[in-house]
C-alpha atoms as a PDB file:
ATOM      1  CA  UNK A   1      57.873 -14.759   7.414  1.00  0.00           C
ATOM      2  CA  UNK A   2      57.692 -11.121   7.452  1.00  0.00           C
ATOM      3  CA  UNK A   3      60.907 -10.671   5.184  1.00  0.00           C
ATOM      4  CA  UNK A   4      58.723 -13.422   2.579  1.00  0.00           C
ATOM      5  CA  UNK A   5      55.916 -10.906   2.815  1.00  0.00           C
ATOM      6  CA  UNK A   6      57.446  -8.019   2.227  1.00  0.00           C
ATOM      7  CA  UNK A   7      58.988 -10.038  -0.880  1.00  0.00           C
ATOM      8  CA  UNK A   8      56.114 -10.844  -2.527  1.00  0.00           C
ATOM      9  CA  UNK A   9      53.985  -7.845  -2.078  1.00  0.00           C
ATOM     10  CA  UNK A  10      57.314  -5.969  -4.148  1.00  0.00           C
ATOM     11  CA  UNK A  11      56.835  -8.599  -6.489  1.00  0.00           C
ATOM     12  CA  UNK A  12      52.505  -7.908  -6.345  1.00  0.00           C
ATOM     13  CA  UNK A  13      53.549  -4.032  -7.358  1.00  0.00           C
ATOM     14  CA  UNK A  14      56.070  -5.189  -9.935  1.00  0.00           C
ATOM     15  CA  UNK A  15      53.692  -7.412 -11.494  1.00  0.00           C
ATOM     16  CA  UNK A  16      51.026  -5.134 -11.587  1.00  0.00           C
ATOM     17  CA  UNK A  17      52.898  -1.981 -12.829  1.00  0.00           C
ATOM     18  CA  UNK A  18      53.881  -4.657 -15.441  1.00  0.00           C
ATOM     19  CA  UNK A  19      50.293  -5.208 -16.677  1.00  0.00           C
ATOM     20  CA  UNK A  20      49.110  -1.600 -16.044  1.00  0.00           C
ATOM     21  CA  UNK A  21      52.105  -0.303 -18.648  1.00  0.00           C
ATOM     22  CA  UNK A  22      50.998  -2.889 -21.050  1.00  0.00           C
ATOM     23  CA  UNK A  23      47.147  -2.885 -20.520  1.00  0.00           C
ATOM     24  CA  UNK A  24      46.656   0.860 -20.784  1.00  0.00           C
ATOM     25  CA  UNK A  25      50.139   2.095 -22.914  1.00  0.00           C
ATOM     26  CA  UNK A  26      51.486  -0.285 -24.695  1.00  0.00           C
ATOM     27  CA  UNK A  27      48.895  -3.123 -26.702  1.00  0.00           C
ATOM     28  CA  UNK A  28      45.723  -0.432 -27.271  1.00  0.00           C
ATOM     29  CA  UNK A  29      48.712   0.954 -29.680  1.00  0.00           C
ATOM     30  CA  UNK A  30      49.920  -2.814 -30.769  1.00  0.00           C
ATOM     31  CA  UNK A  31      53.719  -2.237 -28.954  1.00  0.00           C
ATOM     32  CA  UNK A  32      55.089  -5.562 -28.120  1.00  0.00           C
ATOM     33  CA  UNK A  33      56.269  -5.269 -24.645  1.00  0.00           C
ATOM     34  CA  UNK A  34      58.588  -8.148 -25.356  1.00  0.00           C
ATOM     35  CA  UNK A  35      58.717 -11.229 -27.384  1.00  0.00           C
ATOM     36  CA  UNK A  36      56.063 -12.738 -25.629  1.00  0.00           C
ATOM     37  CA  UNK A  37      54.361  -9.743 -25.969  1.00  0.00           C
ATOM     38  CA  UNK A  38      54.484  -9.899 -29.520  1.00  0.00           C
ATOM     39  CA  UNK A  39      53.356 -13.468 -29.706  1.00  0.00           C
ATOM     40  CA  UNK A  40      50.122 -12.222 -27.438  1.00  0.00           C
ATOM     41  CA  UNK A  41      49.756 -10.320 -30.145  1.00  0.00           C
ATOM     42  CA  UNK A  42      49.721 -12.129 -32.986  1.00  0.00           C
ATOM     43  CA  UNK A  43      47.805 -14.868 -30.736  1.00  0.00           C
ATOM     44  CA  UNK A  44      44.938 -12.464 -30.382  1.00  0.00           C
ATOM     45  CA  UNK A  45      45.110 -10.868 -33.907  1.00  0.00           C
ATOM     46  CA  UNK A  46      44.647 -14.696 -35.800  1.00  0.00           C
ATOM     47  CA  UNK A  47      42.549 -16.824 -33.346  1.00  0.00           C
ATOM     48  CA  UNK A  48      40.817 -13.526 -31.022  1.00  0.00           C
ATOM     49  CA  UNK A  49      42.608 -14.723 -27.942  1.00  0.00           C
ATOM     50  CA  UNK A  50      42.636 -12.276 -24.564  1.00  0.00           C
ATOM     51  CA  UNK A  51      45.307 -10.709 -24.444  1.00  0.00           C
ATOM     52  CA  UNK A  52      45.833 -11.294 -20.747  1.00  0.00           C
ATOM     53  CA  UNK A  53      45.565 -14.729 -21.225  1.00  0.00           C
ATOM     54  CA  UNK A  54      47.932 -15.401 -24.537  1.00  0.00           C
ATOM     55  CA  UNK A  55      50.489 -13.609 -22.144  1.00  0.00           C
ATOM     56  CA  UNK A  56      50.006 -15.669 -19.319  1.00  0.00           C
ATOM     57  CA  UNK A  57      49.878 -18.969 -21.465  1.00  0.00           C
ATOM     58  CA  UNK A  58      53.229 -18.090 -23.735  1.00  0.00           C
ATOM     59  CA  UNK A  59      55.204 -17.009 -19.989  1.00  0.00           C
ATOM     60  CA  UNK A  60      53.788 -20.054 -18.367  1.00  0.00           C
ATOM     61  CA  UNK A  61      54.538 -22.141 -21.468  1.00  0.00           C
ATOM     62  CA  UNK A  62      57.863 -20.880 -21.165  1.00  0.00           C
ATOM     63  CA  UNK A  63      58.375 -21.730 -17.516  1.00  0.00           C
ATOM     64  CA  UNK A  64      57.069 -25.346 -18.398  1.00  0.00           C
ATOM     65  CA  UNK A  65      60.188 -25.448 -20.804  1.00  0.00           C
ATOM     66  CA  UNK A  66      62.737 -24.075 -17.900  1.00  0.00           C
ATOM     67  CA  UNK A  67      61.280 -26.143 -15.150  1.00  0.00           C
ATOM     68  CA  UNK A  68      64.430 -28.062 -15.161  1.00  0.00           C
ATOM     69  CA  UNK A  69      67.033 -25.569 -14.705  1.00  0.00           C
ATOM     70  CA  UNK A  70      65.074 -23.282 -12.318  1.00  0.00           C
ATOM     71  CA  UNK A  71      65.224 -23.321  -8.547  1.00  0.00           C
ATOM     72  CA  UNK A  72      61.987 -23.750  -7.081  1.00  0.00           C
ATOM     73  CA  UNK A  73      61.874 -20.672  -5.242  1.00  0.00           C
ATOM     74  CA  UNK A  74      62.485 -18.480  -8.128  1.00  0.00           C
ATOM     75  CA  UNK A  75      60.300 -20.320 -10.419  1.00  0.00           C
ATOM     76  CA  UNK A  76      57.286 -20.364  -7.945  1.00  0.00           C
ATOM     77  CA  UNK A  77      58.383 -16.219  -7.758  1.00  0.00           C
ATOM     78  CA  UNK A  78      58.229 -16.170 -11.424  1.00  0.00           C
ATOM     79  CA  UNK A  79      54.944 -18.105 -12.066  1.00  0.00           C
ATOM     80  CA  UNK A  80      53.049 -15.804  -9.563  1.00  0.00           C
ATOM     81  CA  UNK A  81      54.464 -12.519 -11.204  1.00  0.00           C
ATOM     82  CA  UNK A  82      53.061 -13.782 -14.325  1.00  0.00           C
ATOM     83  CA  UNK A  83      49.998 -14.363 -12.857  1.00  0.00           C
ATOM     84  CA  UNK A  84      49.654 -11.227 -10.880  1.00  0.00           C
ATOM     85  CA  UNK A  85      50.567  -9.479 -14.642  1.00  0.00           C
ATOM     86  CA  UNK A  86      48.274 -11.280 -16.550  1.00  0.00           C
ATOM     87  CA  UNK A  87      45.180 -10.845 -13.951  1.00  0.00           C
ATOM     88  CA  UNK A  88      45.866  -7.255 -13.990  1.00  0.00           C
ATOM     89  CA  UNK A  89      45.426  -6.444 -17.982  1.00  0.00           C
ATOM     90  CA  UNK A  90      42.778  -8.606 -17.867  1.00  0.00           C
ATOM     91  CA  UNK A  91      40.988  -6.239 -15.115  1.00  0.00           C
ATOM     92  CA  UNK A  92      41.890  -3.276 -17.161  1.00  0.00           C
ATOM     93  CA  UNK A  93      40.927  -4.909 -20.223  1.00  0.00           C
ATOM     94  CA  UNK A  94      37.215  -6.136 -18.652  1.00  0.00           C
ATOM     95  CA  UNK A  95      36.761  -2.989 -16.992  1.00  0.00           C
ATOM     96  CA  UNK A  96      38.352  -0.124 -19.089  1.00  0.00           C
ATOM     97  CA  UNK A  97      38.625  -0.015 -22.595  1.00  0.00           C
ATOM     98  CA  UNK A  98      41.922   2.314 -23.844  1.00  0.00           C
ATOM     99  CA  UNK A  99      41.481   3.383 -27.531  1.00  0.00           C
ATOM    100  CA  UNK A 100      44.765   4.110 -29.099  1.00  0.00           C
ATOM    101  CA  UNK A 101      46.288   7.530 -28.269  1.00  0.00           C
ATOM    102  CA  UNK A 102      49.499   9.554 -28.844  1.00  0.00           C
ATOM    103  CA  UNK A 103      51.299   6.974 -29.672  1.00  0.00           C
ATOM    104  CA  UNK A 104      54.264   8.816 -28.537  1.00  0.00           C
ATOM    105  CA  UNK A 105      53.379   9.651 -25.676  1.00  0.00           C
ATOM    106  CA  UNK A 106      52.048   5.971 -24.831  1.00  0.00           C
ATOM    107  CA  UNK A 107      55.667   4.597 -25.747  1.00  0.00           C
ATOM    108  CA  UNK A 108      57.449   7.123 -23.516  1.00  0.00           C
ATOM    109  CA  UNK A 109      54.997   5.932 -20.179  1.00  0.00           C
ATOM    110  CA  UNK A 110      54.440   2.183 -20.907  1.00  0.00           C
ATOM    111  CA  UNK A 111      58.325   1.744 -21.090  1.00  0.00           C
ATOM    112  CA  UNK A 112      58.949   3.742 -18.594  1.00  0.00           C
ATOM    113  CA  UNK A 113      56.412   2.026 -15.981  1.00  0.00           C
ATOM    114  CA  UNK A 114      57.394  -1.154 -17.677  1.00  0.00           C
ATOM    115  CA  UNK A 115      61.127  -0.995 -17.001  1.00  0.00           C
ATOM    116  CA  UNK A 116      59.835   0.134 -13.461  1.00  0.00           C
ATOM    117  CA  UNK A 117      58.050  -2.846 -12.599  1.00  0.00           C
ATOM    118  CA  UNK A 118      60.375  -5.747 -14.456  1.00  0.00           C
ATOM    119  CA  UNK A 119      63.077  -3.619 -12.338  1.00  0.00           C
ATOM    120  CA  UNK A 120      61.219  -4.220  -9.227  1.00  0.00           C
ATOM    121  CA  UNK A 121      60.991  -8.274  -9.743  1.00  0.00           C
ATOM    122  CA  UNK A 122      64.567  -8.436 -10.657  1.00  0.00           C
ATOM    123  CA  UNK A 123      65.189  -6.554  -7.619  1.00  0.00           C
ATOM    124  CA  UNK A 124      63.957  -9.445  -5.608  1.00  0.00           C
ATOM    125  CA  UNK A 125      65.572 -12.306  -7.706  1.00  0.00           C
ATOM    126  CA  UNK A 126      62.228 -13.203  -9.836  1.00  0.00           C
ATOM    127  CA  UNK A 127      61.995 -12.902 -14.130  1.00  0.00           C
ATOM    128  CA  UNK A 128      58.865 -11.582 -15.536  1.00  0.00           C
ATOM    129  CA  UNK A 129      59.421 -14.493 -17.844  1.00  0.00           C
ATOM    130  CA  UNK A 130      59.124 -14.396 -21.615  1.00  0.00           C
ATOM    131  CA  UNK A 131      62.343 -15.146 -23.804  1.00  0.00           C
ATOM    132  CA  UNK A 132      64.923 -14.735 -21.512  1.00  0.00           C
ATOM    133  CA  UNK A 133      64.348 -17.923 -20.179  1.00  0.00           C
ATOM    134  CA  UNK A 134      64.934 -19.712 -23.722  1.00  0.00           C
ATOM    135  CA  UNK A 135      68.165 -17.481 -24.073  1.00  0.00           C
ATOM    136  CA  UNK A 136      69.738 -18.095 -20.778  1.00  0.00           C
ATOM    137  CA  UNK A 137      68.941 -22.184 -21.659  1.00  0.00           C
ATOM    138  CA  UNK A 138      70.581 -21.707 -24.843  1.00  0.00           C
ATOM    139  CA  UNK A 139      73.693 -19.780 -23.650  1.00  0.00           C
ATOM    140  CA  UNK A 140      73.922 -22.645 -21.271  1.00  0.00           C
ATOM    141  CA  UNK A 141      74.289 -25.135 -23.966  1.00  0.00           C
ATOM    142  CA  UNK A 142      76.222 -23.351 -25.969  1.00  0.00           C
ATOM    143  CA  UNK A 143      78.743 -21.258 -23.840  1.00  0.00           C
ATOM    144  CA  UNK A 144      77.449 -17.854 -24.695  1.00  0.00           C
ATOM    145  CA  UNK A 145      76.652 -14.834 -23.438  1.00  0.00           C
ATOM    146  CA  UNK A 146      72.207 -14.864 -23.373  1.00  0.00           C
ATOM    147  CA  UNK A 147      72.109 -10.997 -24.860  1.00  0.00           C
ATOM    148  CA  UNK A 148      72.972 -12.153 -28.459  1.00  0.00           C
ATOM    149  CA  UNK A 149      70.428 -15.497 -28.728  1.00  0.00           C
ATOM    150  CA  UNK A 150      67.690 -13.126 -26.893  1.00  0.00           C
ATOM    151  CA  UNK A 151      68.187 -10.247 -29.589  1.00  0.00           C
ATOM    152  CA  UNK A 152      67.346 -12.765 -32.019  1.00  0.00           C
ATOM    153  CA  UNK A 153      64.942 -14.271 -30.358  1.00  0.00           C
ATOM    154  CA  UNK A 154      62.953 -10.946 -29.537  1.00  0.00           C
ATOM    155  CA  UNK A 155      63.961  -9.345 -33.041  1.00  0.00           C
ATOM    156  CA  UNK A 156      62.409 -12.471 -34.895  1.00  0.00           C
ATOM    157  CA  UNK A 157      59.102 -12.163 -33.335  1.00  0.00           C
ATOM    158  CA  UNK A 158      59.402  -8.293 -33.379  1.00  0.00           C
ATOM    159  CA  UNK A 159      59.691  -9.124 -37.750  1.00  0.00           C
ATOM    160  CA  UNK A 160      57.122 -11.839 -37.563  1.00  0.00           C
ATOM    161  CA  UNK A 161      54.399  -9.655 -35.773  1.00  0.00           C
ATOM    162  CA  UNK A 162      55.401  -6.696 -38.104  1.00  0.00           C
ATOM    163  CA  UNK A 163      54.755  -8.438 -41.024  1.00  0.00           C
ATOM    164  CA  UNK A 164      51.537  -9.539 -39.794  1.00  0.00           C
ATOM    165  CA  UNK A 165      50.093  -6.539 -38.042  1.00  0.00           C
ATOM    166  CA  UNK A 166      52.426  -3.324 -39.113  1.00  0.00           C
ATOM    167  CA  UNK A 167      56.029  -2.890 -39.913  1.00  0.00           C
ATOM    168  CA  UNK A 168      55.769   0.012 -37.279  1.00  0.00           C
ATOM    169  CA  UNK A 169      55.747  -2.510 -34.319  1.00  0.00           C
ATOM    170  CA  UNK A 170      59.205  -3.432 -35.209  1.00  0.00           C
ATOM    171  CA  UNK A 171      60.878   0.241 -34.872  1.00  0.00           C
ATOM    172  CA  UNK A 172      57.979   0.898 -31.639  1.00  0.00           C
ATOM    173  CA  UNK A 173      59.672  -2.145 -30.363  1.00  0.00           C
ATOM    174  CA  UNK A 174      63.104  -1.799 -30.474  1.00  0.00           C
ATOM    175  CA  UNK A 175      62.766   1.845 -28.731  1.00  0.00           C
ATOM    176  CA  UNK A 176      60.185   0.417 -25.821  1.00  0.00           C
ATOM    177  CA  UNK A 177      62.746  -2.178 -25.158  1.00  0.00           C
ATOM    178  CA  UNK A 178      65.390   0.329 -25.182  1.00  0.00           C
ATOM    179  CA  UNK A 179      63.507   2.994 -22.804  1.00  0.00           C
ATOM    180  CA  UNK A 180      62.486  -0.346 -20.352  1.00  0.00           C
ATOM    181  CA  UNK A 181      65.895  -1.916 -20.082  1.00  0.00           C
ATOM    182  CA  UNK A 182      67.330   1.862 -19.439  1.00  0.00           C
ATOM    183  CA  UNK A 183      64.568   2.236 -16.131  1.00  0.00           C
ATOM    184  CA  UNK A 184      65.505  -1.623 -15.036  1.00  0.00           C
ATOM    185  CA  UNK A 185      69.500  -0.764 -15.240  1.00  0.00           C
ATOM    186  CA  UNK A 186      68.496   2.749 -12.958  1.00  0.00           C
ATOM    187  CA  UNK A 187      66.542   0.739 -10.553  1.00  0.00           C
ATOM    188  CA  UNK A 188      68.951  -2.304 -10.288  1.00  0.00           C
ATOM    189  CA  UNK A 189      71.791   0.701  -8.924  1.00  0.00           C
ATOM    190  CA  UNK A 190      69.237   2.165  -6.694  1.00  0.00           C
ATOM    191  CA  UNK A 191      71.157   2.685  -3.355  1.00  0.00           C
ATOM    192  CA  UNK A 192      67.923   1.318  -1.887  1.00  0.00           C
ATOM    193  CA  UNK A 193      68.423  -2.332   0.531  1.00  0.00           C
ATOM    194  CA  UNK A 194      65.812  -4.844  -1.202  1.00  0.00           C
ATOM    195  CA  UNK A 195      63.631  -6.987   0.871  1.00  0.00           C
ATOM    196  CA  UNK A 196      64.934 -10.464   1.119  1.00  0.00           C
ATOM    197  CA  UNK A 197      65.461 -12.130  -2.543  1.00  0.00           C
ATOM    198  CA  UNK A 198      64.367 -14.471  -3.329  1.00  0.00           C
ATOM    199  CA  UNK A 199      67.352 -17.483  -4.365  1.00  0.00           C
ATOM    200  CA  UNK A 200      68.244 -16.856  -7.662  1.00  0.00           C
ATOM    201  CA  UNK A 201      67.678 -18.511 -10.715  1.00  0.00           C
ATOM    202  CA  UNK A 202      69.984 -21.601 -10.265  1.00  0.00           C
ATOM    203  CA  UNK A 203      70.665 -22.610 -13.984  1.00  0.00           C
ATOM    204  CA  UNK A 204      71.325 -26.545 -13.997  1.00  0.00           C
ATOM    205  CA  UNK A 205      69.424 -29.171 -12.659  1.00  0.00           C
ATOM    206  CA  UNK A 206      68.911 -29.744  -9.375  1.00  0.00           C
END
């Protein structure tokens, strides 16, 4: 009990660090966290849809699509991340508004505390959903690696919300993914014990 505790209030700060990055950093200056990010974006840009919840309704529409091949642990992990991440931009959204700053500035810190919370929720066996989950199915099916199919994925929606909003996003992208992935990879060799994970994903049906 105490070990599933200390589990999910890692997974509480992961998930919040999550929405803080993209709440206050990362959307007041239209930077796709991720490829559900950028679909939030677009979401809210064509039919004025909350940010908080297009993200939570794309990651839980993606869950939906994984249900199969997840192990209920890690998918009941993963849904309450989302949650946690979605509740928390949309108390920074209700509460504070964030104009648009240094853009540079707001790249270098939302990645940075981005790639420190997804790091976090890996940490204890849980995604922060989004398009892994349709990459991992499709590397499944197709006996690939996931990185290639999730480049595309991500770099199709990166192009698509460009197009729409500004062909900035695109390059902002790419680099916030870099910076992110580059704090999760530092975190994941941590020399620090995690709480006990939660089981990991467990790709085929169960």
């Amino acid at each position: 009990m105490k070990n599933t505790l200390e589990t999910y209030a890692l997974i509480t700060v992961g998930a919040m660090l999550q929405g803080t990055a993209t709440a206050i950093f990362l959307f007041p200056n239209n930077i796709p966290s991720g490829g559900v990010g950028g679909i939030a974006l677009l979401l809210h840009y064509w039919f004025s849809i909350p940010l908080s919840f297009a993200l939570w309704l794309v990651n839980f529409s993606m869950l939906v699509v994984a249900a199969h091949w997840l192990g209920n642990a890690s998918a009941i992990g993963t849904m309450y991340s989302i949650s946690v991440a979605a509740f928390s931009i949309y108390l920074l959204e209700e509460w504070l508004h964030f104009p648009p700053g240094n853009t540079v500035v707001n790249l270098i810190a939302g990645s940075v505390i981005l790639g420190t919370g997804v790091g976090i929720l890996l940490r204890q066996g849980v995604s922060n959903g989004g398009m892994g989950v349709l990459a991992l199915i499709y590397s499944r099916y197709r006996n690939t690696s996931p990185g290639k199919p999730l480049f595309a994925i991500n770099g199709s929606i990166f192009l698509l919300t460009a197009s729409v909003i500004d062909w900035k996003i695109i390059f902002l992208a790419v680099i916030s993914q870099w910076l992110s992935t580059q704090v999760v990879d530092i975190i994941h060799v941590l020399q620090i014990p995690p709480a006990t994970k939660i089981k990991h994903l467990a790709w085929r049906k169960k």
